[in-house]
C-alpha atoms as a PDB file:
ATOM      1  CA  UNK A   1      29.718  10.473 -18.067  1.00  0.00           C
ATOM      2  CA  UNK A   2      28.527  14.100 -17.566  1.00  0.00           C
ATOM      3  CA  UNK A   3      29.930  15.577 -14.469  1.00  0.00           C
ATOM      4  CA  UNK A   4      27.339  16.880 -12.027  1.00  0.00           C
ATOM      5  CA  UNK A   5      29.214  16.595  -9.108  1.00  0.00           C
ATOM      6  CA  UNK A   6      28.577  12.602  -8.618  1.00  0.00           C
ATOM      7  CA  UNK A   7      28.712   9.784  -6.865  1.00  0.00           C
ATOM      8  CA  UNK A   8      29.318  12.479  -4.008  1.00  0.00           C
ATOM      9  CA  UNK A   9      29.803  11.362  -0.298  1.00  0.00           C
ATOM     10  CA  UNK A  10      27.642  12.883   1.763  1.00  0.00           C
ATOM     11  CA  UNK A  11      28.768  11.101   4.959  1.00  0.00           C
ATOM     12  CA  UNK A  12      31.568   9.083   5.191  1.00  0.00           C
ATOM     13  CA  UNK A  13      30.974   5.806   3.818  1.00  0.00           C
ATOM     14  CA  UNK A  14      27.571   7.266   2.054  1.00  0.00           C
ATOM     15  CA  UNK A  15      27.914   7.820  -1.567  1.00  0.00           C
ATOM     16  CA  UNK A  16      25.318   9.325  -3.479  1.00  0.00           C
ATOM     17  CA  UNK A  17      24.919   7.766  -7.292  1.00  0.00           C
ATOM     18  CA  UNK A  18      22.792   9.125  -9.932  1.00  0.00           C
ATOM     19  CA  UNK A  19      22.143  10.984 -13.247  1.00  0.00           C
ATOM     20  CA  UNK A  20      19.973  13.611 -14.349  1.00  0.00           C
ATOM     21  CA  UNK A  21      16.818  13.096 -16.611  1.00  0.00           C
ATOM     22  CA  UNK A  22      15.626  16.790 -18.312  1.00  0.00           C
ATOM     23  CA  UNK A  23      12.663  17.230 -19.230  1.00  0.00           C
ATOM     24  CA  UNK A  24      10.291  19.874 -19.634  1.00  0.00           C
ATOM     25  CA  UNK A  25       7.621  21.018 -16.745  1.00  0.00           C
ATOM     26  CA  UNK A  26       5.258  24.231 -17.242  1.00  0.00           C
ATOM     27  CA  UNK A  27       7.457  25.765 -19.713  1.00  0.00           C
ATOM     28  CA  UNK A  28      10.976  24.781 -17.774  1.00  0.00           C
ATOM     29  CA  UNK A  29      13.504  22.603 -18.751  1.00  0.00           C
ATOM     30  CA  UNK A  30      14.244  20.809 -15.391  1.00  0.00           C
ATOM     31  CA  UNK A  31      16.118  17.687 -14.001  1.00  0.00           C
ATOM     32  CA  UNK A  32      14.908  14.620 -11.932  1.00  0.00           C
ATOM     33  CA  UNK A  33      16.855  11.821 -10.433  1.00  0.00           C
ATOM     34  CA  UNK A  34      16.880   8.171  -9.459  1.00  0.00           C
ATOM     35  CA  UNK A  35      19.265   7.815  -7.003  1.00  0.00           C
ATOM     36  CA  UNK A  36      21.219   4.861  -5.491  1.00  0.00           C
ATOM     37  CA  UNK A  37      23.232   5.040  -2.887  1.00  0.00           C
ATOM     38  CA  UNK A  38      26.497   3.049  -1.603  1.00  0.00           C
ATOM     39  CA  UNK A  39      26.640   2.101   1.990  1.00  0.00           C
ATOM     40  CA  UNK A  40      30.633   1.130   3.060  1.00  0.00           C
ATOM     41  CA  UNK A  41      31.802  -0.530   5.405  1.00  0.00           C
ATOM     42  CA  UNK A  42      35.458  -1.943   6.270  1.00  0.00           C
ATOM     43  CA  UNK A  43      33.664  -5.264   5.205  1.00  0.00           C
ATOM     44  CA  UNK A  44      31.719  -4.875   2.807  1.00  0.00           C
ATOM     45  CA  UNK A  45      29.283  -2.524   0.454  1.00  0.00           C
ATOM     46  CA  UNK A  46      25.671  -2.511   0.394  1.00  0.00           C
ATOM     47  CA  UNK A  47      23.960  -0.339  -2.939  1.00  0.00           C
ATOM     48  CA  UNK A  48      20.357   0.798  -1.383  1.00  0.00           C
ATOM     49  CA  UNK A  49      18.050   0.616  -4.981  1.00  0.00           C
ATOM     50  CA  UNK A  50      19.824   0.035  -7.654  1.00  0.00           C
ATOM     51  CA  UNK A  51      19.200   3.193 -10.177  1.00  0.00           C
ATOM     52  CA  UNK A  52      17.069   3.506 -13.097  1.00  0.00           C
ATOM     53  CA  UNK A  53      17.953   1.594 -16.458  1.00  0.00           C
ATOM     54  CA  UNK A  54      18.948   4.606 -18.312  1.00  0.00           C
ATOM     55  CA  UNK A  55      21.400   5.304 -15.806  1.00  0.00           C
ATOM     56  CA  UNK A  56      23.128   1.928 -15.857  1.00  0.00           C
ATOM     57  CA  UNK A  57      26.411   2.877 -17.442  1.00  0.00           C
ATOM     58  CA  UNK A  58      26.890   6.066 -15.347  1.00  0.00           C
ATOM     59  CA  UNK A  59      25.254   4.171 -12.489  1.00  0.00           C
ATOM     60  CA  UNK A  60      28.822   1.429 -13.162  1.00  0.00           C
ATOM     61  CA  UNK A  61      31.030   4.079 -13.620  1.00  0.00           C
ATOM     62  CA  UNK A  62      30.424   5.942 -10.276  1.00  0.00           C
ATOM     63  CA  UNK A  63      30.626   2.431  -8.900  1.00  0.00           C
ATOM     64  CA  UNK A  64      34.098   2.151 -10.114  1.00  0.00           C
ATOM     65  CA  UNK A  65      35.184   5.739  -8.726  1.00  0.00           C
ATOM     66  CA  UNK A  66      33.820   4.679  -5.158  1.00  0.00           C
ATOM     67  CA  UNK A  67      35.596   0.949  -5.470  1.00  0.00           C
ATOM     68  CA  UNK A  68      38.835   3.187  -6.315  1.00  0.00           C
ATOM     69  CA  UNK A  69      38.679   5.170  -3.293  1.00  0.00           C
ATOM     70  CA  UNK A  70      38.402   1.922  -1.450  1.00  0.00           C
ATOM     71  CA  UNK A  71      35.037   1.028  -1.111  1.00  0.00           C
ATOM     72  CA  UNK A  72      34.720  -3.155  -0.673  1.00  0.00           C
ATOM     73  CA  UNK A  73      33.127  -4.884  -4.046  1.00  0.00           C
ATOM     74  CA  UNK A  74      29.065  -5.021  -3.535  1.00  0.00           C
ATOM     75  CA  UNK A  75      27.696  -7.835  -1.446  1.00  0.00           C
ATOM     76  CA  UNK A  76      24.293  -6.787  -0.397  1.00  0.00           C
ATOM     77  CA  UNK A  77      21.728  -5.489  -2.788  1.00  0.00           C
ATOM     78  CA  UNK A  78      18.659  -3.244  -1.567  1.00  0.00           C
ATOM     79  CA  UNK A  79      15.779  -2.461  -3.161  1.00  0.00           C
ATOM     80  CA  UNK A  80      13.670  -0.390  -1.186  1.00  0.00           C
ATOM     81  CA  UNK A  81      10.459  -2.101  -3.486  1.00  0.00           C
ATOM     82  CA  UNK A  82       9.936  -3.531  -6.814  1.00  0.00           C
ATOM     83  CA  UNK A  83       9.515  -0.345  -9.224  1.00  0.00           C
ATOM     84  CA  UNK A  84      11.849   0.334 -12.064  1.00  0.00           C
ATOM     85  CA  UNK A  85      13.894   3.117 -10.856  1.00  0.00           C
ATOM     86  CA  UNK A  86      14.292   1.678  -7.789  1.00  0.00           C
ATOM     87  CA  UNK A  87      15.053  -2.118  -9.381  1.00  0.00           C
ATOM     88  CA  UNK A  88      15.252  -2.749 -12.663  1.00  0.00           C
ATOM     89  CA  UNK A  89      18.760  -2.895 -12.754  1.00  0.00           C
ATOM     90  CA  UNK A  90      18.898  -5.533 -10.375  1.00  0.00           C
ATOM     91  CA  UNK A  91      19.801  -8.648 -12.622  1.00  0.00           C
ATOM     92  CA  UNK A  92      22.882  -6.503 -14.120  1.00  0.00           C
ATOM     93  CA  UNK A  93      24.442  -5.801 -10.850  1.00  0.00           C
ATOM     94  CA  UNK A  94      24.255  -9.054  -9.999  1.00  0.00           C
ATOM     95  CA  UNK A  95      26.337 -10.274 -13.056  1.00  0.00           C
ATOM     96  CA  UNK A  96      28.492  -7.381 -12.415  1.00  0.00           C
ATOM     97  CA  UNK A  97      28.973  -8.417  -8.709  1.00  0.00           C
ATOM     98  CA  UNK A  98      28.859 -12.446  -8.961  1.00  0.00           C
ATOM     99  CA  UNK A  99      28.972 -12.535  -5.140  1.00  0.00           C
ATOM    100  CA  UNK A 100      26.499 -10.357  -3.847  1.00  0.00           C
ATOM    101  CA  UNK A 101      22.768 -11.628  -2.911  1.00  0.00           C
ATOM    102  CA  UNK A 102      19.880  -9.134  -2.627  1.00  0.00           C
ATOM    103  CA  UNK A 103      17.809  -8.102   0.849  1.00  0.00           C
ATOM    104  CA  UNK A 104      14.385  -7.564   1.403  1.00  0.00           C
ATOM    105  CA  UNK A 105      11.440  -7.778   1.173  1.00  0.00           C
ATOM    106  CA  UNK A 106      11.759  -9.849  -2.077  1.00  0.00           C
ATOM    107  CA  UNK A 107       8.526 -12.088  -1.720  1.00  0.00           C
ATOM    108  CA  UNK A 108       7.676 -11.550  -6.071  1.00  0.00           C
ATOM    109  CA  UNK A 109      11.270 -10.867  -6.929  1.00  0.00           C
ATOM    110  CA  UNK A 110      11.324 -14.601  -8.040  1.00  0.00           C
ATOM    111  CA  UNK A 111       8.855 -13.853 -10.975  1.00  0.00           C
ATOM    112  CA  UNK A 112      10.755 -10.587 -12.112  1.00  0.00           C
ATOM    113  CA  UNK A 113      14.461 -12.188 -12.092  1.00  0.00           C
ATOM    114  CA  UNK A 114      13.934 -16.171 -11.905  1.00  0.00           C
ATOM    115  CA  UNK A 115      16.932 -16.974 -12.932  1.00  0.00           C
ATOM    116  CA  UNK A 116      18.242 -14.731  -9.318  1.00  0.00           C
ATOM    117  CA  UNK A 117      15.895 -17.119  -7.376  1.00  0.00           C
ATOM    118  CA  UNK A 118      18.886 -18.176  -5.438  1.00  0.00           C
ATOM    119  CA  UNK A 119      19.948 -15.173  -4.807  1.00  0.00           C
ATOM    120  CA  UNK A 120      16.867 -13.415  -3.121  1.00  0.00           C
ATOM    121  CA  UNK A 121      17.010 -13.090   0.662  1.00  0.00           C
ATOM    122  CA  UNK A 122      13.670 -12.323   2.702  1.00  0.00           C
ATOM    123  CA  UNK A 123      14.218  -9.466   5.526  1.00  0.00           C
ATOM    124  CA  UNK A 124      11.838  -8.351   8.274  1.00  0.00           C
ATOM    125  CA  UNK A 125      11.947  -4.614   9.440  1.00  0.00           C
ATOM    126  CA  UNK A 126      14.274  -4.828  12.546  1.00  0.00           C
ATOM    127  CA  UNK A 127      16.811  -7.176  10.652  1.00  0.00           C
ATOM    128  CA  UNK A 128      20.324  -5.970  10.512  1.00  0.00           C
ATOM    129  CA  UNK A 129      23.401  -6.660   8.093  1.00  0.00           C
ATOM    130  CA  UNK A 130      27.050  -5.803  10.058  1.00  0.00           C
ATOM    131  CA  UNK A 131      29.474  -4.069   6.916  1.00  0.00           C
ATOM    132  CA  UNK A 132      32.006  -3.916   9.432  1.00  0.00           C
ATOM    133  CA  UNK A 133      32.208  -0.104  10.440  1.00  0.00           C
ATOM    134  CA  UNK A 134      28.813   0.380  10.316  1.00  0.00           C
ATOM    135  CA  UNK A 135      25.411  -1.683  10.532  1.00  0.00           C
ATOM    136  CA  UNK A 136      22.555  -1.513   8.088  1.00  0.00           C
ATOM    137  CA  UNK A 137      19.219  -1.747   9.300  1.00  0.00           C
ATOM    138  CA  UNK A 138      15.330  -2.644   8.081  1.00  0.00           C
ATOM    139  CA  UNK A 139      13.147  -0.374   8.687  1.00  0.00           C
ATOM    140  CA  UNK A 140       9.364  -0.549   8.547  1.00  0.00           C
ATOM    141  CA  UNK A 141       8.056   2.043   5.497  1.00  0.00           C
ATOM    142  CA  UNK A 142       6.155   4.084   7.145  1.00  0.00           C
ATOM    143  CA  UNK A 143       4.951   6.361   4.252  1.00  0.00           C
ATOM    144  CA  UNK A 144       4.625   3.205   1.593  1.00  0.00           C
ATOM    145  CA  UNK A 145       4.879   3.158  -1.967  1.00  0.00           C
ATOM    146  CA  UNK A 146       3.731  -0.392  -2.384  1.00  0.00           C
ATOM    147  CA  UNK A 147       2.864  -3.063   0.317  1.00  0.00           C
ATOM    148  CA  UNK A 148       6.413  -4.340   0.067  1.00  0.00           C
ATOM    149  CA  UNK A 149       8.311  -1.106   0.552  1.00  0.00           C
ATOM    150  CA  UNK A 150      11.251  -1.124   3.024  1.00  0.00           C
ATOM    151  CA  UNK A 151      13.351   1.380   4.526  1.00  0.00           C
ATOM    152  CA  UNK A 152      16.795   0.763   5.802  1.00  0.00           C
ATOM    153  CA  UNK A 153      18.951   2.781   8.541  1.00  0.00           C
ATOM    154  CA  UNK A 154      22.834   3.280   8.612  1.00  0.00           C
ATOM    155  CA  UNK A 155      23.742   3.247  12.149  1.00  0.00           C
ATOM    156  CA  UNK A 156      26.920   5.123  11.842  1.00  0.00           C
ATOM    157  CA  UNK A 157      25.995   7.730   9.721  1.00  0.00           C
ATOM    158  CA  UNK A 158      22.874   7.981  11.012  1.00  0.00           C
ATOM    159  CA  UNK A 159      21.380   7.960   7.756  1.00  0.00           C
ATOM    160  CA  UNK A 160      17.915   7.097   6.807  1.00  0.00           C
ATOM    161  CA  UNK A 161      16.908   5.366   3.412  1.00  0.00           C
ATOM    162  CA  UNK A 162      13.334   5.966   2.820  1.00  0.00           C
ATOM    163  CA  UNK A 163      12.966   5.321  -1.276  1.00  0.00           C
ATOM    164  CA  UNK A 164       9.645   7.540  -2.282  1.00  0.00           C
ATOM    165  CA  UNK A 165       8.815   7.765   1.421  1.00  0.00           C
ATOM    166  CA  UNK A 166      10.589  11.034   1.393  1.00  0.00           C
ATOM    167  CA  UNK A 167      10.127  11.950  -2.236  1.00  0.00           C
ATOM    168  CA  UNK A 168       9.323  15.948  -1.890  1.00  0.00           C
ATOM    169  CA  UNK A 169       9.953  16.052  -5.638  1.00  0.00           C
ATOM    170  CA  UNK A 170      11.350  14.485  -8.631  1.00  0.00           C
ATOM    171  CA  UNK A 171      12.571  17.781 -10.351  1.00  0.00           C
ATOM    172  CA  UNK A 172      15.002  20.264  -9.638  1.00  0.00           C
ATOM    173  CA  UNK A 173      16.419  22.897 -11.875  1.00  0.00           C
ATOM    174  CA  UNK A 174      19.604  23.287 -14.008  1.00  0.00           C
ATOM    175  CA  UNK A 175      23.130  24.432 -12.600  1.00  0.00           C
ATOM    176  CA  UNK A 176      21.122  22.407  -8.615  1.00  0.00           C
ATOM    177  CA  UNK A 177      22.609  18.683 -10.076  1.00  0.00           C
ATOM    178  CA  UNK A 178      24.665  17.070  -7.100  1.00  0.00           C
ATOM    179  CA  UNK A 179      23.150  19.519  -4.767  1.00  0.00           C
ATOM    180  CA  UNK A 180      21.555  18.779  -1.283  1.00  0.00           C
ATOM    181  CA  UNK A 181      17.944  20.127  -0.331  1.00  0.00           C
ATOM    182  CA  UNK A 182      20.031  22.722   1.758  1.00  0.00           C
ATOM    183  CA  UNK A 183      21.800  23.693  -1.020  1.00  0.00           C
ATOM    184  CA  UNK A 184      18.643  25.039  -3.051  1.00  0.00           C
ATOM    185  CA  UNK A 185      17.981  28.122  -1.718  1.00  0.00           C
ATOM    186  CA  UNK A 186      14.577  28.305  -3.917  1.00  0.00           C
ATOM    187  CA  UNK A 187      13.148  24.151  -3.288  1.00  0.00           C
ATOM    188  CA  UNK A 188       9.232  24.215  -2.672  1.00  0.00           C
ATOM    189  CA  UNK A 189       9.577  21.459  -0.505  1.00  0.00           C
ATOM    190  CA  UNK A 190       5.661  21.785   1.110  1.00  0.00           C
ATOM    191  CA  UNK A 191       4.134  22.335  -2.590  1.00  0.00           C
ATOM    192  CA  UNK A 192       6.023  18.844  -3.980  1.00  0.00           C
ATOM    193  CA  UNK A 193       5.559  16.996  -1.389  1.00  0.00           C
ATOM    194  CA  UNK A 194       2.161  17.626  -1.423  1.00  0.00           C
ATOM    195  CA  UNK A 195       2.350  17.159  -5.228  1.00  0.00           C
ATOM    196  CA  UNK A 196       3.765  13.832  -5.064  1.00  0.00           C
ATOM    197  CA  UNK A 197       1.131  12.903  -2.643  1.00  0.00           C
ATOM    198  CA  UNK A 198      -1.301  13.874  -4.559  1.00  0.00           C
ATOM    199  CA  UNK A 199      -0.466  10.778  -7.635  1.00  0.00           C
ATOM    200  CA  UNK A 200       2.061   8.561  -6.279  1.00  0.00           C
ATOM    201  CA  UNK A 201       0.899   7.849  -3.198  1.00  0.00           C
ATOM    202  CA  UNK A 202      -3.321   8.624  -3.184  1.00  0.00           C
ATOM    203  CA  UNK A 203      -4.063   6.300   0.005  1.00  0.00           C
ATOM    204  CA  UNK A 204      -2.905   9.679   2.009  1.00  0.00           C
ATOM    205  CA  UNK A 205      -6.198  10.660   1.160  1.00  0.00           C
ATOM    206  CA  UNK A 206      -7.844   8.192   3.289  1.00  0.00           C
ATOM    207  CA  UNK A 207      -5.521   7.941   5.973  1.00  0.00           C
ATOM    208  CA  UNK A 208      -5.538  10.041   9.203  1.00  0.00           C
ATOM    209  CA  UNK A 209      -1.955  11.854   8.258  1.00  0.00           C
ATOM    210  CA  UNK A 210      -1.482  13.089  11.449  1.00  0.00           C
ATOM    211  CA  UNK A 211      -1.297   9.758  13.146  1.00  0.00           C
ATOM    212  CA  UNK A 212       1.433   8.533   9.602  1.00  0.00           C
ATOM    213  CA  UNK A 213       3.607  11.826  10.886  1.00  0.00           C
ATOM    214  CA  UNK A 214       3.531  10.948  14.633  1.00  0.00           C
ATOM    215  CA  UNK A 215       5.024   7.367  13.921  1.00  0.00           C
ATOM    216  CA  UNK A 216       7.452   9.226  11.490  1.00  0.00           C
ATOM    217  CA  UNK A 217       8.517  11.932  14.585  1.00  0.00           C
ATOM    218  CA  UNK A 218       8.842   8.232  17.198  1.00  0.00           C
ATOM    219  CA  UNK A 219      10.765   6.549  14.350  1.00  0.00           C
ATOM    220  CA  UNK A 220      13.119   9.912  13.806  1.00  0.00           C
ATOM    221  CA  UNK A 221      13.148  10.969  17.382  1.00  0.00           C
ATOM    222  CA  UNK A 222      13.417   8.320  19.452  1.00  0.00           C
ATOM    223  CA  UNK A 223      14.200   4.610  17.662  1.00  0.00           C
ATOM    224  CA  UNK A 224      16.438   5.962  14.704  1.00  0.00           C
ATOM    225  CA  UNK A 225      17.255   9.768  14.918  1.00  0.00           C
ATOM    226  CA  UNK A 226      18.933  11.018  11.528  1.00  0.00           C
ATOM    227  CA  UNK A 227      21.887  13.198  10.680  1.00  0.00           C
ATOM    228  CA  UNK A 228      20.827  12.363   7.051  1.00  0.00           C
ATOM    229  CA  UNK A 229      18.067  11.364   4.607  1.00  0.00           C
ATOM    230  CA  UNK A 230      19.414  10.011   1.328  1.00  0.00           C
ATOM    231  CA  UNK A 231      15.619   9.341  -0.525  1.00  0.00           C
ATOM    232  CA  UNK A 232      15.159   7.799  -4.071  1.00  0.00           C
ATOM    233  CA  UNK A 233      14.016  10.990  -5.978  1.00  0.00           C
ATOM    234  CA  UNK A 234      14.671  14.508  -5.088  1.00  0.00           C
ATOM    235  CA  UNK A 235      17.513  15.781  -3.067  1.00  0.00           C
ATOM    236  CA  UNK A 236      19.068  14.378  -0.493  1.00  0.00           C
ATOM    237  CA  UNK A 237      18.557  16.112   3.303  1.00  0.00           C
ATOM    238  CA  UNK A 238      21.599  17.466   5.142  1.00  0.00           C
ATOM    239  CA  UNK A 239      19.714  19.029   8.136  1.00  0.00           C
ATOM    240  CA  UNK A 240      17.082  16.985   8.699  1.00  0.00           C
ATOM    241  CA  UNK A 241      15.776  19.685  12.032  1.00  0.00           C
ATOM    242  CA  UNK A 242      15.312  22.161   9.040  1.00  0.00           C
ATOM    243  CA  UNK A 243      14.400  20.578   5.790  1.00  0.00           C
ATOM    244  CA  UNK A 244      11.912  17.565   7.122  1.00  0.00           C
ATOM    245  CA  UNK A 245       9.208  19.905   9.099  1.00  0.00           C
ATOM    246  CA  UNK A 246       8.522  21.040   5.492  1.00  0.00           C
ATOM    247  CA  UNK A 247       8.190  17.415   4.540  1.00  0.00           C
ATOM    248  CA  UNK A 248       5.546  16.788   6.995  1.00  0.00           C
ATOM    249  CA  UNK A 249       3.546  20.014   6.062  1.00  0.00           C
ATOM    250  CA  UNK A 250       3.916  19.191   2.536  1.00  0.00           C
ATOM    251  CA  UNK A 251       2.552  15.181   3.443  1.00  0.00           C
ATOM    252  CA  UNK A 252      -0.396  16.976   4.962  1.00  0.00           C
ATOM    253  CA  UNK A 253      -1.539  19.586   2.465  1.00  0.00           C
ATOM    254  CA  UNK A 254      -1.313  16.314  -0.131  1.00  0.00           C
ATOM    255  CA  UNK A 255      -3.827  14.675   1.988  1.00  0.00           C
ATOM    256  CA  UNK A 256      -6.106  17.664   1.816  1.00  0.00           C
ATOM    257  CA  UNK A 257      -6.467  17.638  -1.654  1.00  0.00           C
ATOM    258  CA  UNK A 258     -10.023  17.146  -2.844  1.00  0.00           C
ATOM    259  CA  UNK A 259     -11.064  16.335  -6.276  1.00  0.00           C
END
């Protein structure tokens, strides 16, 4: 396993898993993620998306450092929807953890993993799972990347799981692995978020934006105010009052674009 600095707990009981991908954009030899992220409780552990394929051995072996710092075996499985970085590894973790059952919105999980047909449990935005020290919640996805996109909500942390409903960019450069948004001095936050936008998630075009970002401000604000946002690509947010006011100017110069 290369060291970059993960699984790294950004909150206690939130550990961030990953690996870098390089590969080359405009000339630049940069780094993306697919992130994963442990959820513990005195109970039990909850893994929000399960990493991408070519991450599954590092994805086990960060496992293995958070179970020997005391982290409870895996119960709950969450993908935040049904794409391959933020599933695919779904049917190994649950032969890896033979008692855990996977949440969500899991209505064509049965014709991905039959033989886990069992083992798929359908959850509403507003359900909740207790760990013990801390409560995970479903969350409606307000900025969706398909119609069965979840977010979840970690009460104690106060940590938001938004998959690619946050995803400001899926590249960051050499010597910034394991680092927060905060931590990159140089992150164009508006320009890949609005990049993004722009070919993962084109029905901002023909959506009035402003009204997406005020249900985003209630959800943030008022229902489910975050200390952190751990999303599926990009870095996670440590200061949410500084780093996600970028994110929402970013979501709306995306929607501008015109062919």
């Amino acid at each position: 396993m290369r060291d970059i600095g993960l699984p790294r707990e950004l909150a206690p009981g939130i550990f961030w898993l990953s690996d870098c991908l390089a590969m080359e954009h405009e000339g630049m030899l940069v780094h993306a993620y697919s992130s994963a992220y442990l959820v513990v409780g005195s109970e039990s552990s909850l893994l929000v998306d399960t990493g991408h394929p070519k991450d599954w051995a590092t994805i086990c072996e960060q496992l293995d450092i958070c179970h020997a710092k005391g982290a409870p075996p895996v119960k709950y499985i969450m993908p935040t929807h049904s794409e391959v970085p933020h599933a695919a590894n779904l049917a190994s973790l649950l032969d890896r953890y033979p008692e855990a059952m996977v949440y969500g919105d899991v209505r064509d999980y049965h014709l991905i993993f039959p033989e886990a047909v069992d083992r798929l449990v359908p959850m509403k935005a507003g359900a909740e799972i207790d760990l013990g020290t801390t409560t995970f919640v479903f969350l409606e996805a307000v900025v969706k990347d398909l119609v069965t996109s979840l977010w979840g909500y970690s009460t104690a942390q106060r940590c938001l799981f938004p998959g690619d409903g946050f995803a400001y960019m899926h590249h960051h450069h050499q010597g910034e692995c394991g680092m927060t948004a905060e931590e990159c001095p140089d992150l164009p936050v508006e320009e890949f978020t609005a990049l993004f936008s722009e070919y993962a998630l084109y029905w901002t075009r023909f959506t009035d934006m402003d009204g997406v970002i005020a249900r985003l401000d209630a959800m943030l604000d008022v229902d489910y105010p975050v200390d952190l946002i751990a999303p599926g690509h990009g870095n996670p947010v440590l200061q949410p009052s500084v780093t996600f006011p970028r994110v929402k100017e970013g979501l709306l110069l995306g929607a501008s674009v015109t062919n």
